[in-house]
C-alpha atoms as a PDB file:
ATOM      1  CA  UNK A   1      56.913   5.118-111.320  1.00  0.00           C
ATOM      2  CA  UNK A   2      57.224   6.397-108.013  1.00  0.00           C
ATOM      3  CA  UNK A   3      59.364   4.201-105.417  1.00  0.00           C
ATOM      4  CA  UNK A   4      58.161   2.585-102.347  1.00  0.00           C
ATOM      5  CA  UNK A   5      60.090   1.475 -99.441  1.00  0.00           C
ATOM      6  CA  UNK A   6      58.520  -1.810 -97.835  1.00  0.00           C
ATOM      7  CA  UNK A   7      58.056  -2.714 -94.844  1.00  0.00           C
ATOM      8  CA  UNK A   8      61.727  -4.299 -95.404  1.00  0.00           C
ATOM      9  CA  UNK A   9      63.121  -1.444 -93.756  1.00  0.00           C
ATOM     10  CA  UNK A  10      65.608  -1.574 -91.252  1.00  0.00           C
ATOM     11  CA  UNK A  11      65.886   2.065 -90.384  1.00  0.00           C
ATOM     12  CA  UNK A  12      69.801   2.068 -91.015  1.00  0.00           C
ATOM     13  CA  UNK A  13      69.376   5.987 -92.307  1.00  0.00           C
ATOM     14  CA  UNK A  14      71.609   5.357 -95.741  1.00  0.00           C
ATOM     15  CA  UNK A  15      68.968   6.739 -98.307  1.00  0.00           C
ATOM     16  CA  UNK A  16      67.189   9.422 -96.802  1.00  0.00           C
ATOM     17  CA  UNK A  17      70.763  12.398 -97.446  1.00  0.00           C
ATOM     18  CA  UNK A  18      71.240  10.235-100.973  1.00  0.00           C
ATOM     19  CA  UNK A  19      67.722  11.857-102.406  1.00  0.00           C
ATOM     20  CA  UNK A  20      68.303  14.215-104.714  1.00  0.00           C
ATOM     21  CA  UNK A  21      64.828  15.553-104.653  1.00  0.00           C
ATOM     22  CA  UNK A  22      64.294  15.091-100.761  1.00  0.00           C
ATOM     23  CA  UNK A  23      61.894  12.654-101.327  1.00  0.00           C
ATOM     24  CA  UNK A  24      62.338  10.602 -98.465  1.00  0.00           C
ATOM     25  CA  UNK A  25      61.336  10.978 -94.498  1.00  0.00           C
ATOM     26  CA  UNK A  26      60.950   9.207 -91.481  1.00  0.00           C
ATOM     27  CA  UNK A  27      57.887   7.706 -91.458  1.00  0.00           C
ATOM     28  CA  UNK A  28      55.621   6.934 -88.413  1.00  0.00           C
ATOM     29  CA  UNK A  29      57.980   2.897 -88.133  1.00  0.00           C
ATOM     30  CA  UNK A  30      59.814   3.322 -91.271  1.00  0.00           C
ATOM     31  CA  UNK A  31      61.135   5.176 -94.260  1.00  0.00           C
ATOM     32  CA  UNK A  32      58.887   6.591 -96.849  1.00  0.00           C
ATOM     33  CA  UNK A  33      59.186   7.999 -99.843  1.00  0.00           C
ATOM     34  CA  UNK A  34      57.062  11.232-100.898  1.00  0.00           C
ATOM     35  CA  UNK A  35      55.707   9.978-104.398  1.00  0.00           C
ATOM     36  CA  UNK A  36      55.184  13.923-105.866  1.00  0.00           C
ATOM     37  CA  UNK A  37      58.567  14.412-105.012  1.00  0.00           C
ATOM     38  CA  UNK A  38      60.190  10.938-106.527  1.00  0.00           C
ATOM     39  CA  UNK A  39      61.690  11.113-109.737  1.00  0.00           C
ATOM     40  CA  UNK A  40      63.593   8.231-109.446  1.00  0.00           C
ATOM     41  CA  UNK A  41      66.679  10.195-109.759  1.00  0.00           C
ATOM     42  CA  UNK A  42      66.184  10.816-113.066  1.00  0.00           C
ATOM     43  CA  UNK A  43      67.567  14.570-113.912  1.00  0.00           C
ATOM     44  CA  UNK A  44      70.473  13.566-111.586  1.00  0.00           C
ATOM     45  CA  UNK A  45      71.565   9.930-112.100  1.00  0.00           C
ATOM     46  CA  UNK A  46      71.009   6.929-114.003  1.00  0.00           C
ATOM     47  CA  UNK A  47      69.593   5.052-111.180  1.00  0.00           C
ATOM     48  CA  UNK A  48      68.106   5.522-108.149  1.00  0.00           C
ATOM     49  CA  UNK A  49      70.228   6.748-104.973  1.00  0.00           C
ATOM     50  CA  UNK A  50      68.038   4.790-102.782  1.00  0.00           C
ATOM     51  CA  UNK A  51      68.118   2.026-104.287  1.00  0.00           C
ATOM     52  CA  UNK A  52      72.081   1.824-104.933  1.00  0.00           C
ATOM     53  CA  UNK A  53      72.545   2.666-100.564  1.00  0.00           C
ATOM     54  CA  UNK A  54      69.617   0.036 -99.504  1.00  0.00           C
ATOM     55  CA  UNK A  55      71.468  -2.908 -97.308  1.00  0.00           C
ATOM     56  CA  UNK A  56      68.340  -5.097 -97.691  1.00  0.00           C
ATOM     57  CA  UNK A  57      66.980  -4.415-100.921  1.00  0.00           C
ATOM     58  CA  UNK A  58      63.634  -2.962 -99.565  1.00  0.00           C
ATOM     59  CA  UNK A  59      62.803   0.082-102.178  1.00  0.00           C
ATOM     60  CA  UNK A  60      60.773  -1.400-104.933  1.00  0.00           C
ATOM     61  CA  UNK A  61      58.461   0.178-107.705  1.00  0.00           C
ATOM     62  CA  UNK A  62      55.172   1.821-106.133  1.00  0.00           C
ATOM     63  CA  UNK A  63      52.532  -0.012-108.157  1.00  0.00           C
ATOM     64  CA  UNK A  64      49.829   3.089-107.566  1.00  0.00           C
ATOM     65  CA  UNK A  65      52.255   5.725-109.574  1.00  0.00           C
ATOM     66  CA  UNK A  66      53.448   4.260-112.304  1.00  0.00           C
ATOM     67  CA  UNK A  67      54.968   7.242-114.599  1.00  0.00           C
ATOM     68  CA  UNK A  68      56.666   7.002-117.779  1.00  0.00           C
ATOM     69  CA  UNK A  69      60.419   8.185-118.060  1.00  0.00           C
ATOM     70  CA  UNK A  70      58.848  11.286-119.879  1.00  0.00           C
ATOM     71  CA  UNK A  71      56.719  11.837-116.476  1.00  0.00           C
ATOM     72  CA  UNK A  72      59.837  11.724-114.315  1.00  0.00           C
ATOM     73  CA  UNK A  73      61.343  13.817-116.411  1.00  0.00           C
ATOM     74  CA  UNK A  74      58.884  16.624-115.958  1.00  0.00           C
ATOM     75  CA  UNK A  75      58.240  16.160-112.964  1.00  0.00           C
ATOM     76  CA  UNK A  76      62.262  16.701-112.485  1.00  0.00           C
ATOM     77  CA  UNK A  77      61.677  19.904-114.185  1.00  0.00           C
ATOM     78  CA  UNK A  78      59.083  21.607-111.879  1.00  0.00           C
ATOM     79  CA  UNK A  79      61.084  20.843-108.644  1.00  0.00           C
ATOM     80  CA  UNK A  80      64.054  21.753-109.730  1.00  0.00           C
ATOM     81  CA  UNK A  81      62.515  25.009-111.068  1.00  0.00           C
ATOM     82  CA  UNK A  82      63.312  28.189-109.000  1.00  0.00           C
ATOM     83  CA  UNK A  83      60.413  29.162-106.963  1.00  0.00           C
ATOM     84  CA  UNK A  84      59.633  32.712-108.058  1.00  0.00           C
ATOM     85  CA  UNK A  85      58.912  34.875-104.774  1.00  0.00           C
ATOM     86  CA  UNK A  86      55.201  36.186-104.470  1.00  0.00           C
ATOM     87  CA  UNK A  87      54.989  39.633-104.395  1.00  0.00           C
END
């Protein structure tokens, strides 16, 4: 699955530079995580950055994309593949 931050959030800034994958953003009041671009760290760490940083425990599982461990996994293959340049 994806991750979703609630609306929790404080705005405090800690997980947004501790995505791997630059998943996260300023949303239009809070946080917000990019679900094509979530991996849940996997590829980089054994558990999510966000998660880990979060002061009040307000990133949680995103019910709409749930994806398998073999799903993250590709999915942390194609972004971390180079882009090849279009010629």
């Amino acid at each position: 699955m994806a991750l979703l931050i609630t609306d929790a959030c404080i705005n405090c800034d800690v997980c947004e530079p501790e995505c791997p994958n630059g998943a996260i953003s300023q949303g239009q009041e809070i946080y917000a995580i990019d679900p094509d671009k979530c991996t849940e760290c996997v590829g980089h760490f054994d558990r999510p950055q966000c998660v880990e940083v979060c002061p009040v425990n307000c990133i949680t599982f995103n019910p709409q994309r749930r994806e398998s461990r073999e799903e993250l996994e590709r999915k942390y293959l194609r972004l971390s593949a180079p882009k090849q340049a279009s010629g």
